[in-house]
C-alpha atoms as a PDB file:
ATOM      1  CA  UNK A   1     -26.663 105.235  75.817  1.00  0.00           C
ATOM      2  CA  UNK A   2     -25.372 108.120  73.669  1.00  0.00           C
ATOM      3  CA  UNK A   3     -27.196 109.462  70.457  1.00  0.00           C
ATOM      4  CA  UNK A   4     -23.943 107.079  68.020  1.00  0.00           C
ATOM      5  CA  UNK A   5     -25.397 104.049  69.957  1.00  0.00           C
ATOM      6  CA  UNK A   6     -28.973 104.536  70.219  1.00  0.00           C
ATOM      7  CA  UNK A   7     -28.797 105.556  65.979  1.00  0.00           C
ATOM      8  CA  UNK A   8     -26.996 102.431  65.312  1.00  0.00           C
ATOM      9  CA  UNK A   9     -29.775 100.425  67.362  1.00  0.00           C
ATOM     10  CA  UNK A  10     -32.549 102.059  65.498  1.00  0.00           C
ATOM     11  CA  UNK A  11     -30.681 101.032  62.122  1.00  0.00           C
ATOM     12  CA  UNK A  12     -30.316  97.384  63.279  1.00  0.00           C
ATOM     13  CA  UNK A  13     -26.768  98.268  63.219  1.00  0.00           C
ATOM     14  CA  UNK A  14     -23.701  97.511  65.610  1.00  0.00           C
ATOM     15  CA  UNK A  15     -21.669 100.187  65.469  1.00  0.00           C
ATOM     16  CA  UNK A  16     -18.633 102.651  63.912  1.00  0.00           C
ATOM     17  CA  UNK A  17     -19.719 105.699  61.265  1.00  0.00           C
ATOM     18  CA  UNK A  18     -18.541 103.114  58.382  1.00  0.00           C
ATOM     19  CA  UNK A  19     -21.079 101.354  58.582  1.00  0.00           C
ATOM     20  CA  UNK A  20     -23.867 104.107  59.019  1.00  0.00           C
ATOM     21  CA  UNK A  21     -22.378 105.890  55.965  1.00  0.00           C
ATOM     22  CA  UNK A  22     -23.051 102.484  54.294  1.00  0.00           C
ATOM     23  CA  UNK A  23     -26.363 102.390  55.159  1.00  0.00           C
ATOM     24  CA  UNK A  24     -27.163 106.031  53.850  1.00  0.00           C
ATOM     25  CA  UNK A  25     -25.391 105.165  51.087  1.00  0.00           C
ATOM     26  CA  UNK A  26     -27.873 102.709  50.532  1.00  0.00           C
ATOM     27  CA  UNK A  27     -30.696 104.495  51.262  1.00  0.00           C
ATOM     28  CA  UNK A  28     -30.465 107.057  49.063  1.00  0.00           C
ATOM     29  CA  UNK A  29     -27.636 106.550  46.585  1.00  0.00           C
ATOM     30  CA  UNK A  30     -27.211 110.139  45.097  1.00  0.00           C
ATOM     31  CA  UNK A  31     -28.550 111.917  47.217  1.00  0.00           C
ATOM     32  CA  UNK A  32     -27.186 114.442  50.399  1.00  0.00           C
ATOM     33  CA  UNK A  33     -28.928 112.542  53.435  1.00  0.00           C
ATOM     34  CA  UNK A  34     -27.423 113.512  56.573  1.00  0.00           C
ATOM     35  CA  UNK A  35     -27.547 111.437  59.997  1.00  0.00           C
ATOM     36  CA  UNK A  36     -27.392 113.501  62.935  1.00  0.00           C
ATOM     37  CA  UNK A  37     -26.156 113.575  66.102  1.00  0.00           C
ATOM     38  CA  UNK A  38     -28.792 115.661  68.237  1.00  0.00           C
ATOM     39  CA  UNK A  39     -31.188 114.136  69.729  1.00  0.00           C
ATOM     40  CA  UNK A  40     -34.697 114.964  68.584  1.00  0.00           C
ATOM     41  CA  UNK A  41     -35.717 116.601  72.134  1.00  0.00           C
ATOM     42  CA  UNK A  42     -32.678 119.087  71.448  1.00  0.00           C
ATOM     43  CA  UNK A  43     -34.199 120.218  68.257  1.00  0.00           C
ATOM     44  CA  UNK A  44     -37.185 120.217  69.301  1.00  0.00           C
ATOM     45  CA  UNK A  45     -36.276 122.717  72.292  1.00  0.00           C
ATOM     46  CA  UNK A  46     -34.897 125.113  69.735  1.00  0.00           C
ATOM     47  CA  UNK A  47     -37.651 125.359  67.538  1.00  0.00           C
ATOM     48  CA  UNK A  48     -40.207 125.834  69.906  1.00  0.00           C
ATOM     49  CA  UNK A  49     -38.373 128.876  70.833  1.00  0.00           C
ATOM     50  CA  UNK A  50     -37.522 130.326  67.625  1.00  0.00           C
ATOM     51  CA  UNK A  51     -33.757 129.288  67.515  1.00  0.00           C
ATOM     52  CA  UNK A  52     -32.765 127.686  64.480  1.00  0.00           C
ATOM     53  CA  UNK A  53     -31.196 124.187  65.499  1.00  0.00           C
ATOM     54  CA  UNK A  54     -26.815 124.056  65.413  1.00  0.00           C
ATOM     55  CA  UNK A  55     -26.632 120.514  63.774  1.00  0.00           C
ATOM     56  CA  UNK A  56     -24.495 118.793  64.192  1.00  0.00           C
ATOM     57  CA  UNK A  57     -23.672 114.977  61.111  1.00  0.00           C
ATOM     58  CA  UNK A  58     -22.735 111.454  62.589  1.00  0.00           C
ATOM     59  CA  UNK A  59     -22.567 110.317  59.090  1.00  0.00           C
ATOM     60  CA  UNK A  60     -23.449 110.945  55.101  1.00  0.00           C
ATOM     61  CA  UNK A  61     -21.805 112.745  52.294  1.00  0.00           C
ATOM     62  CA  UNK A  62     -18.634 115.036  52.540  1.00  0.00           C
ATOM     63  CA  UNK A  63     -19.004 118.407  53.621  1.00  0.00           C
ATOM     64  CA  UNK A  64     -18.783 122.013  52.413  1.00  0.00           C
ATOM     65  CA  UNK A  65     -19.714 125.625  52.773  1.00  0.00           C
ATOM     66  CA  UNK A  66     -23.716 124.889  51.885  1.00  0.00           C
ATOM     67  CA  UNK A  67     -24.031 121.772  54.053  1.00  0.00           C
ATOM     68  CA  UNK A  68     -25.556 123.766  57.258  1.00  0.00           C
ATOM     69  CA  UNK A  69     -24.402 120.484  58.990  1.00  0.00           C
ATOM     70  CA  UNK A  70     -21.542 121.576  60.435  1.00  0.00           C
ATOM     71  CA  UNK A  71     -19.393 120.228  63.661  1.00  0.00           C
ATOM     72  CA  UNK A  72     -17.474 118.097  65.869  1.00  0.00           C
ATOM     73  CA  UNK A  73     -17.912 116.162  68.930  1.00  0.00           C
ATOM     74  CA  UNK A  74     -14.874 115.649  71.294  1.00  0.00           C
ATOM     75  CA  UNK A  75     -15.234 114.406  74.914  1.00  0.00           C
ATOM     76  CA  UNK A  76     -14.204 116.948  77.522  1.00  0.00           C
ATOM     77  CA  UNK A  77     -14.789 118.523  81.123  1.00  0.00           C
ATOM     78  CA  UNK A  78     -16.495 121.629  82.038  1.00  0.00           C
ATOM     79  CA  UNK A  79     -15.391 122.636  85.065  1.00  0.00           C
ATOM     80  CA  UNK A  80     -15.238 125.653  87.646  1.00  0.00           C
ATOM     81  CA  UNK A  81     -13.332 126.028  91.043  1.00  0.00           C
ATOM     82  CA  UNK A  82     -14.236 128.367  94.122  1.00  0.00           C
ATOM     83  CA  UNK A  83     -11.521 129.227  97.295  1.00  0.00           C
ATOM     84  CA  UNK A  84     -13.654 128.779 100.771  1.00  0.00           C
ATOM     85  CA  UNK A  85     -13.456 130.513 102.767  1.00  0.00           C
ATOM     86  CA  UNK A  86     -13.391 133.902 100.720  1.00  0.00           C
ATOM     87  CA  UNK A  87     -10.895 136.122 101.021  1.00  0.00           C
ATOM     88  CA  UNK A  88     -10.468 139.149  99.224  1.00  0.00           C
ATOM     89  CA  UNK A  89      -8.064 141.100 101.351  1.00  0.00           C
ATOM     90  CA  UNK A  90      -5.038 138.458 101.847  1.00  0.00           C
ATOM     91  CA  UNK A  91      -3.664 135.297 102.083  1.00  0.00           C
ATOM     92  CA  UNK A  92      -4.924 134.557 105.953  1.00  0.00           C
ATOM     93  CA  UNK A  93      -8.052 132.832 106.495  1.00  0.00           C
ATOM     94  CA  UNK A  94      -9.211 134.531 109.736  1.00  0.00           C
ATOM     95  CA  UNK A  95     -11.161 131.966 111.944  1.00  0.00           C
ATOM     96  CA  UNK A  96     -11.858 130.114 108.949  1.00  0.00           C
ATOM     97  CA  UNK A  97     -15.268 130.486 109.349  1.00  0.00           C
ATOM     98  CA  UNK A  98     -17.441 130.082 105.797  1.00  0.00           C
ATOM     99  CA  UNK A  99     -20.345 132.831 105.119  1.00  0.00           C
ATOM    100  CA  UNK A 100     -23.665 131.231 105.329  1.00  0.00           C
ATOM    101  CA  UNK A 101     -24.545 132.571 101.658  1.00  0.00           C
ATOM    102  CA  UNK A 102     -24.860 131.025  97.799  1.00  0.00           C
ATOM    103  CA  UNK A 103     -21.580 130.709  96.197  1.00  0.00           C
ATOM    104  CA  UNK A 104     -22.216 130.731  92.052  1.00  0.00           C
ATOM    105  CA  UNK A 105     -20.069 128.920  89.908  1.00  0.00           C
ATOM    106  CA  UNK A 106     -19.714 128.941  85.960  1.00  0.00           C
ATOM    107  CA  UNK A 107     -20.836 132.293  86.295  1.00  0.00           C
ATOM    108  CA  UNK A 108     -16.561 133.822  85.944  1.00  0.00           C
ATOM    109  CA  UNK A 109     -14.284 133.005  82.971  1.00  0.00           C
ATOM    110  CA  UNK A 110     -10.467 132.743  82.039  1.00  0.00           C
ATOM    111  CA  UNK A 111      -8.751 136.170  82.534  1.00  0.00           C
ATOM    112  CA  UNK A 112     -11.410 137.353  85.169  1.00  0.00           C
ATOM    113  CA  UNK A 113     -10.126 138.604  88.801  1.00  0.00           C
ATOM    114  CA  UNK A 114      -9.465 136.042  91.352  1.00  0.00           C
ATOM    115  CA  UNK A 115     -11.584 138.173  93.555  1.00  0.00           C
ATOM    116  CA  UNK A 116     -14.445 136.998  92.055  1.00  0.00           C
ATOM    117  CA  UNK A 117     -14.004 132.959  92.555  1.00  0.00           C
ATOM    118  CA  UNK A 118     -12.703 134.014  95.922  1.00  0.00           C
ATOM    119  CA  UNK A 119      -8.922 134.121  95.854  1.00  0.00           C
ATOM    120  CA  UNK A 120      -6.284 136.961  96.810  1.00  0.00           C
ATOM    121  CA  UNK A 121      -3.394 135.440  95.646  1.00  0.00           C
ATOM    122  CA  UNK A 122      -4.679 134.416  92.158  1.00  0.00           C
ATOM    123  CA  UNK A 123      -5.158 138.046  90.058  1.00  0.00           C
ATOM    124  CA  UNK A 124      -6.290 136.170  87.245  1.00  0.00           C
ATOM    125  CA  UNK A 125      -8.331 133.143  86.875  1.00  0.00           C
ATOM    126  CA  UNK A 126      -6.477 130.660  84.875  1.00  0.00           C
ATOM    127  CA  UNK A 127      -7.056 127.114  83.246  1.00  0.00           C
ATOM    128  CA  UNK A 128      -6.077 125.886  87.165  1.00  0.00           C
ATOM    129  CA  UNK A 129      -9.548 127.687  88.110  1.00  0.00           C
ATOM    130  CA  UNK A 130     -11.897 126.848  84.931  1.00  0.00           C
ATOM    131  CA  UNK A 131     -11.677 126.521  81.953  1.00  0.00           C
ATOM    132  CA  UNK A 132     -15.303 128.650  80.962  1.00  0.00           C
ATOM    133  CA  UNK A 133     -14.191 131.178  77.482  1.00  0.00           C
ATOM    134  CA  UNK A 134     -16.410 134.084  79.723  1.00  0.00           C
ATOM    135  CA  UNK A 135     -18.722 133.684  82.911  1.00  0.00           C
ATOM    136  CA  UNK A 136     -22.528 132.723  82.970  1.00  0.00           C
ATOM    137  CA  UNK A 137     -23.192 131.523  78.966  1.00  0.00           C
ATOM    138  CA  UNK A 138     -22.238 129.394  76.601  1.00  0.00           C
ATOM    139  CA  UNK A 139     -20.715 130.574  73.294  1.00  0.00           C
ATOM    140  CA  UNK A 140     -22.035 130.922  69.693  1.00  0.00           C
ATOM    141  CA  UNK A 141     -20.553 127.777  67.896  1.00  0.00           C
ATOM    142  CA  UNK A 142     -20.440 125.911  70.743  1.00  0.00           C
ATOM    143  CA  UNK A 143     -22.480 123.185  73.186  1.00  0.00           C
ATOM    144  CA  UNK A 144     -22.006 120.447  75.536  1.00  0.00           C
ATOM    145  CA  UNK A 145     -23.802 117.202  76.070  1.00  0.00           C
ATOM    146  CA  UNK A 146     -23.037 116.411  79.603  1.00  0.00           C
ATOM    147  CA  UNK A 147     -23.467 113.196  81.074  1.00  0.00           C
ATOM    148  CA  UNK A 148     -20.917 113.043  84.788  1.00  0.00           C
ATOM    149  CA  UNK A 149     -21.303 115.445  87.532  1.00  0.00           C
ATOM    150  CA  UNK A 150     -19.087 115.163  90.264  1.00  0.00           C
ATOM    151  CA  UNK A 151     -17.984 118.090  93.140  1.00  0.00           C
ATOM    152  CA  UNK A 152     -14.140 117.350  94.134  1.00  0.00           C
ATOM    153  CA  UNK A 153     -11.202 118.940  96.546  1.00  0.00           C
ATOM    154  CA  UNK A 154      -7.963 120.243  96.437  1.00  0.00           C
ATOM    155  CA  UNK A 155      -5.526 117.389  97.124  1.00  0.00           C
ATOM    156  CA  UNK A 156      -3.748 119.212 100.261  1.00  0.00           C
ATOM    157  CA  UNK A 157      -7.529 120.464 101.943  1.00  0.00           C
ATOM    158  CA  UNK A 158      -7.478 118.559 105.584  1.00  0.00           C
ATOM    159  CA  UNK A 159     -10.228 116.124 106.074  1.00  0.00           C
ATOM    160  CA  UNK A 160     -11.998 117.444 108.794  1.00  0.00           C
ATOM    161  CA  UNK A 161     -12.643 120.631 106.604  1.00  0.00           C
ATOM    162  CA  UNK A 162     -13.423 118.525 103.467  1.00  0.00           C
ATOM    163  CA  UNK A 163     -16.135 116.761 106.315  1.00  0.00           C
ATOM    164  CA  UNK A 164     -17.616 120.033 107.163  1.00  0.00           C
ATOM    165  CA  UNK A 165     -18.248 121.415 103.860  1.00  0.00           C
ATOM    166  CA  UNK A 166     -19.837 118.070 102.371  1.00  0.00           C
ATOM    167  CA  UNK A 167     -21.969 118.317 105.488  1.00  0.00           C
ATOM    168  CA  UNK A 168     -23.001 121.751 105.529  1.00  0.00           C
ATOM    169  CA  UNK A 169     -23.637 122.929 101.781  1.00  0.00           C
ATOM    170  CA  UNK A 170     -25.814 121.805  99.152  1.00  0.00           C
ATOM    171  CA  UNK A 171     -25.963 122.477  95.547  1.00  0.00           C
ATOM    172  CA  UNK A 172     -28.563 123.405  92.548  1.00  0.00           C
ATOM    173  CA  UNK A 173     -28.621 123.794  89.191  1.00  0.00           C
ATOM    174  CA  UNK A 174     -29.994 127.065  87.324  1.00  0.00           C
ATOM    175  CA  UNK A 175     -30.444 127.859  83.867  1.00  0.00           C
ATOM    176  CA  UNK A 176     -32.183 130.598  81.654  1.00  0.00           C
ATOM    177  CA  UNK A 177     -31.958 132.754  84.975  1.00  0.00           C
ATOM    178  CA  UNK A 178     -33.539 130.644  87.367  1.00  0.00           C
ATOM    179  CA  UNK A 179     -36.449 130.070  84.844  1.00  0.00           C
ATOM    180  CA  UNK A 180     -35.092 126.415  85.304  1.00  0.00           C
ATOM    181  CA  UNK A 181     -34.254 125.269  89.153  1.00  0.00           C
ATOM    182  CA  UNK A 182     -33.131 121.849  89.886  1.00  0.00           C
ATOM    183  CA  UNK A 183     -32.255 120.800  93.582  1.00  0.00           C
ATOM    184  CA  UNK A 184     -29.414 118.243  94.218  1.00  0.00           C
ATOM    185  CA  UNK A 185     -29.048 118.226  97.386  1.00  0.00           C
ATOM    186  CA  UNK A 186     -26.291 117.954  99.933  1.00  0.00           C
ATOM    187  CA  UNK A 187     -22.779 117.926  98.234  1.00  0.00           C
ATOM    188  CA  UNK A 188     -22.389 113.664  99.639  1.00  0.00           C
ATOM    189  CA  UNK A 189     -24.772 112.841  96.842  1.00  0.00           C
ATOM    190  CA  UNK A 190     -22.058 114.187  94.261  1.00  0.00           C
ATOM    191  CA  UNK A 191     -18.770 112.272  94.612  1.00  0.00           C
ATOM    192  CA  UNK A 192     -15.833 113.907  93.183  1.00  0.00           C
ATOM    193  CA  UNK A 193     -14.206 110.536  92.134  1.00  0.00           C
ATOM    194  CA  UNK A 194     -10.958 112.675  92.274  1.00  0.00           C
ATOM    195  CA  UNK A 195      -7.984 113.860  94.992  1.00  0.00           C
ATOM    196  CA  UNK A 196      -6.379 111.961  97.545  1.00  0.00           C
ATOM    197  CA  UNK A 197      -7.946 109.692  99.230  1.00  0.00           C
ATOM    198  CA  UNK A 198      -6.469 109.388 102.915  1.00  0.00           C
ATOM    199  CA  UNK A 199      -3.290 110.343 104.295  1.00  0.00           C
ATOM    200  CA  UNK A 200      -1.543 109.101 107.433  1.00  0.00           C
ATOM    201  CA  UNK A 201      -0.855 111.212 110.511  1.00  0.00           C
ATOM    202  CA  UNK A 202       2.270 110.816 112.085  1.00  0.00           C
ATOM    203  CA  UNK A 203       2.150 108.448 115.119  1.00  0.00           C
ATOM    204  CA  UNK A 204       3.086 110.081 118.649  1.00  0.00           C
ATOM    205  CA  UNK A 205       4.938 108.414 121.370  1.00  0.00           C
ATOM    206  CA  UNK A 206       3.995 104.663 120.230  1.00  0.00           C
ATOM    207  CA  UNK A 207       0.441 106.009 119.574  1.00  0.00           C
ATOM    208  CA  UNK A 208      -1.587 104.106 117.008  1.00  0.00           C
ATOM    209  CA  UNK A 209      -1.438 105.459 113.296  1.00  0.00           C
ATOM    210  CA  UNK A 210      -4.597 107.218 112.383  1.00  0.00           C
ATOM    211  CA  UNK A 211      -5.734 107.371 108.439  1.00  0.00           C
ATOM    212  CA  UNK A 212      -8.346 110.521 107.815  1.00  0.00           C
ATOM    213  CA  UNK A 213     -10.397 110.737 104.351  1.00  0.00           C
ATOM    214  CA  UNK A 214      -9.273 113.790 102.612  1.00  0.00           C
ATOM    215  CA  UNK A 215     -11.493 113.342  99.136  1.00  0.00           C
ATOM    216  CA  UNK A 216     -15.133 113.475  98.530  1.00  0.00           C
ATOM    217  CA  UNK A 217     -15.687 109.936  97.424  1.00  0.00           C
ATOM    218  CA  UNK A 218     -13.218 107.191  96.670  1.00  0.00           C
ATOM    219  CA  UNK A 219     -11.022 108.435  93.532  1.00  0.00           C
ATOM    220  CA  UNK A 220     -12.196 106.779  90.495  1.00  0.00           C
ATOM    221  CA  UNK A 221     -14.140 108.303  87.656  1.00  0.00           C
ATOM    222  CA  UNK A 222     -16.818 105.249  87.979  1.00  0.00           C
ATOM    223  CA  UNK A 223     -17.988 106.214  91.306  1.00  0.00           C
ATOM    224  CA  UNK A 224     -19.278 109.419  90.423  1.00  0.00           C
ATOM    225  CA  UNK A 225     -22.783 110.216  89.499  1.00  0.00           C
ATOM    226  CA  UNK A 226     -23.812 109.951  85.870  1.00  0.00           C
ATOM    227  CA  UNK A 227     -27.088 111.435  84.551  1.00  0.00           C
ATOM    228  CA  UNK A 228     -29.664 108.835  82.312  1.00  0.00           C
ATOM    229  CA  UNK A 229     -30.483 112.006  80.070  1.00  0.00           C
ATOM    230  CA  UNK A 230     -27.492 113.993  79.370  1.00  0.00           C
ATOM    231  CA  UNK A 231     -27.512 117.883  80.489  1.00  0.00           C
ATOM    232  CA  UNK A 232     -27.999 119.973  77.548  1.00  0.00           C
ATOM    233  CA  UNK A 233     -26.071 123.434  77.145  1.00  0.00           C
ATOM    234  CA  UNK A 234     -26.664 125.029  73.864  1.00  0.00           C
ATOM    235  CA  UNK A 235     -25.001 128.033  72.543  1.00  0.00           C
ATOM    236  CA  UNK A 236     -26.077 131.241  74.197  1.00  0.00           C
ATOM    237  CA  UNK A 237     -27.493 128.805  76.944  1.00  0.00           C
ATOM    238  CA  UNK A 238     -26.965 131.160  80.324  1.00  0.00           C
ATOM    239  CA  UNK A 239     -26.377 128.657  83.376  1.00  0.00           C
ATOM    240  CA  UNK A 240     -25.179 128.134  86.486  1.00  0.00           C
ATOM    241  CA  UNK A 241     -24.405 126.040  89.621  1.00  0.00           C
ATOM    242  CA  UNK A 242     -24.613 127.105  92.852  1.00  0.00           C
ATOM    243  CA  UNK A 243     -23.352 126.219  96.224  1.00  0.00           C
ATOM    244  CA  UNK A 244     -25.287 126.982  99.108  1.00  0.00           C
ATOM    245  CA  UNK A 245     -23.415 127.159 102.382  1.00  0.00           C
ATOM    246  CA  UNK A 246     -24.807 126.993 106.173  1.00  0.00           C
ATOM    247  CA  UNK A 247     -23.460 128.509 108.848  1.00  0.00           C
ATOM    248  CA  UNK A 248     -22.983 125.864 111.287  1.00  0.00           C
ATOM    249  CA  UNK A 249     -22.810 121.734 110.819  1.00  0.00           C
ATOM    250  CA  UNK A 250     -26.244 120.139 110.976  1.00  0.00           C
ATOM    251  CA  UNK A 251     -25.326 116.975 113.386  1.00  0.00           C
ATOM    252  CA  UNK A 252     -23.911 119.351 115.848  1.00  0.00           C
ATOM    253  CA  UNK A 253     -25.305 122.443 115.207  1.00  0.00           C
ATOM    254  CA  UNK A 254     -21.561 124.034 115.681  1.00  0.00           C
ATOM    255  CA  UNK A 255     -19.790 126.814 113.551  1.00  0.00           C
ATOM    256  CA  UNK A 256     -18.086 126.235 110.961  1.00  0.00           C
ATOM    257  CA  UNK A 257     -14.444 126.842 111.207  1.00  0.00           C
ATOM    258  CA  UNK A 258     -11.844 125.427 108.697  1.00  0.00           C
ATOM    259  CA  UNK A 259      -8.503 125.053 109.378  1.00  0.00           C
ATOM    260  CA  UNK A 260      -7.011 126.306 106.539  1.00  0.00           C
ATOM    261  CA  UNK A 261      -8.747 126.797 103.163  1.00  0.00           C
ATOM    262  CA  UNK A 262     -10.479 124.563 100.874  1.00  0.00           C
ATOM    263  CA  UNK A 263     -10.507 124.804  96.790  1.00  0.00           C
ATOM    264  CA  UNK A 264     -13.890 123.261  95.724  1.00  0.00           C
ATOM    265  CA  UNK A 265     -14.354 122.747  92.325  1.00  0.00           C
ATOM    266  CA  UNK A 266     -17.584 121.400  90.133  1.00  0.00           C
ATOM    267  CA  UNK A 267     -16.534 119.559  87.255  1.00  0.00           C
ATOM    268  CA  UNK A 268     -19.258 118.082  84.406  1.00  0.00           C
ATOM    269  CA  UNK A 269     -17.942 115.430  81.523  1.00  0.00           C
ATOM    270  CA  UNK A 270     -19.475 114.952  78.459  1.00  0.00           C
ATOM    271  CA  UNK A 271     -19.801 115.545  74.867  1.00  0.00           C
ATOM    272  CA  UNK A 272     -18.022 119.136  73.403  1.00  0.00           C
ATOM    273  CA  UNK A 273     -20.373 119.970  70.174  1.00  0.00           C
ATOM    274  CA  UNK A 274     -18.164 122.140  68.576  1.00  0.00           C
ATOM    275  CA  UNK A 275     -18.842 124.199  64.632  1.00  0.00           C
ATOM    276  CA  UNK A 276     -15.655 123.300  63.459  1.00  0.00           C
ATOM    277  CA  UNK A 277     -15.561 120.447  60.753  1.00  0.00           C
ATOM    278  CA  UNK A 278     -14.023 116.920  61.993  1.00  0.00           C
END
C-alpha cells in the first residue's frame, strides 16, 4: 500500500487529492497545513543523520518560493544493463567463458565508456544501457521509492546461456558503501517478467519441434517480485547492486561457457520523487 493510500485510510477517506485537500481545508481553514507524501521512517532516517528532510505535499494550499514543500512524484524504472561475458578488446567472445568475479551495476552513468558495463562495440553508454544521470549516487533534487525488482535478458540471448547465468550468479544489494548489505540470492528468485519467452528450433529431417525458454520468468510485469516496504534512495544516497558470478554451474560442477553473449540488465520500478513542482 503506497503512502496516497495508507494517508487516505488514516483520514477515513477513500481516495483522490480532492478529497484530502477537502479535508485540510477543513481542518484548518486559513491556515498552510501541508499533507505529505514521505513516509515518517524516511524522515526520520534523515534527521537522525543530520540531513534536513526533501519533502515532498500530497495535498494543501498552493505553492510558492517559501513553501519548502516542494516536488513531484511520477512512476518510473531505474534500471542498469551489463554485457557477459566482458570484453574490452572486440566484438568476439572467446570461449565464452564468464570471470568468476562481482560485476557492479548502478555504479556507471549516461555518457560513460562502454568499457566499463562491459561492451566494445558501445563507446558510450546510452539510454539502451541505463538510464542513471552519473554512476554510484543519486542526485540532489532527486529520490526514488522503489517497490519491483526484477533481473531480465536481452531478447536474442540463447536459452541455454540465459540457464547458466540464472544458475550460477547471485545478487546483493549495497548502499552507503557496504555499510548496508542485503543478500538476495540466486538470480531465479528475481524474475525479469520481460523478453521472449521461448522460441522454436527448426525441426530436422521429420524430427520433433523443440521449444527452449529464452527469458528469466514468464513475461508479465505481475510475476516479478515486489517488495512490502518500498526501497528508499534519497538524494546523495550512494548504492549499488551487484552480481556475483561463479565459475562453473553448481548441478554439474562444469565451466561456464556461453555461446554467444548475454546483456543482463537490473531494472527497479517505483515512485520518481522529483523537486520540481507538479
Amino acid at each position: 500500500m503506497n503512502a496516497r493510500h495508507e494517508a487516505a485510510k488514516l483520514l477515513g477517506l477513500t481516495s483522490g487529492e480532492g478529497r484530502l485537500r477537502a479535508f485540510l481545508n477543513r481542518f484548518a481553514p486559513g491556515h498552510r497545513v501541508s499533507l505529505l507524501e514521505n513516509p515518517t521512517e524516511e524522515i526520520m532516517h534523515d534527521v537522525a543523520r543530520g540531513r534536513a528532510p526533501r519533502l515532498f505535499k500530497m495535498a494543501g494550499g498552493p505553492m510558492d518560493q517559501n513553501d519548502p514543500v516542494l516536488g513531484r512524484v511520477e512512476e518510473n524504472y531505474l534500471y542498469s544493463t551489463r554485457r557477459f561475458p566482458s570484453n574490452t578488446v572486440n566484438n568476439t567472445i572467446g570461449a565464452g567463458a564468464v570471470t568468476a568475479q562481482d560485476y557492479l551495476y548502478f555504479t556507471f552513468g549516461l555518457g560513460d565508456l562502454g568499457s566499463t558495463a562491459g561492451y566494445f562495440s558501445i563507446g558510450n553508454l546510452t539510454l539502451q544501457q541505463t538510464n542513471m544521470a552519473s554512476g554510484g549516487k543519486i542526485p540532489n533534487g532527486r529520490g526514488f521509492r522503489l517497490f519491483d525488482l526484477g533481473v531480465s535478458f536481452n531478447s536474442a540471448a540463447i536459452g541455454t546461456d540465459i540457464a547458466q547465468v540464472v544458475d550460477s550468479a547471485n545478487l546483493r544489494f549495497e548502499k552507503q558503501n557496504s555499510t548496508l548489505v542485503v543478500q538476495h540470492g540466486p538470480l531465479n528468485l528475481w524474475p525479469g517478467g520481460t523478453g521472449l519467452y521461448g522460441y522454436a528450433a527448426t525441426a530436422v529431417g521429420g524430427s520433433p519441434l523443440t521449444i527452449q525458454s529464452a527469458s528469466n520468468g514468464m513475461p508479465a510485469l505481475t510475476n516479478v517480485r515486489r517488495f512490502r516496504s518500498p526501497r528508499v534512495l534519497s538524494a546523495n544516497d550512494q548504492f549499488q547492486y551487484v552480481i556475483n558470478c561463479a565459475a562453473a554451474t553448481p548441478n554439474a560442477n562444469t565451466t561456464i561457457a556461453l555461446g554467444s553473449f548475454v546483456e543482463v540488465r537490473i531494472w527497479l520500478f517505483g515512485q520518481v520523487l522529483d523537486k520540481i513542482a507538479n
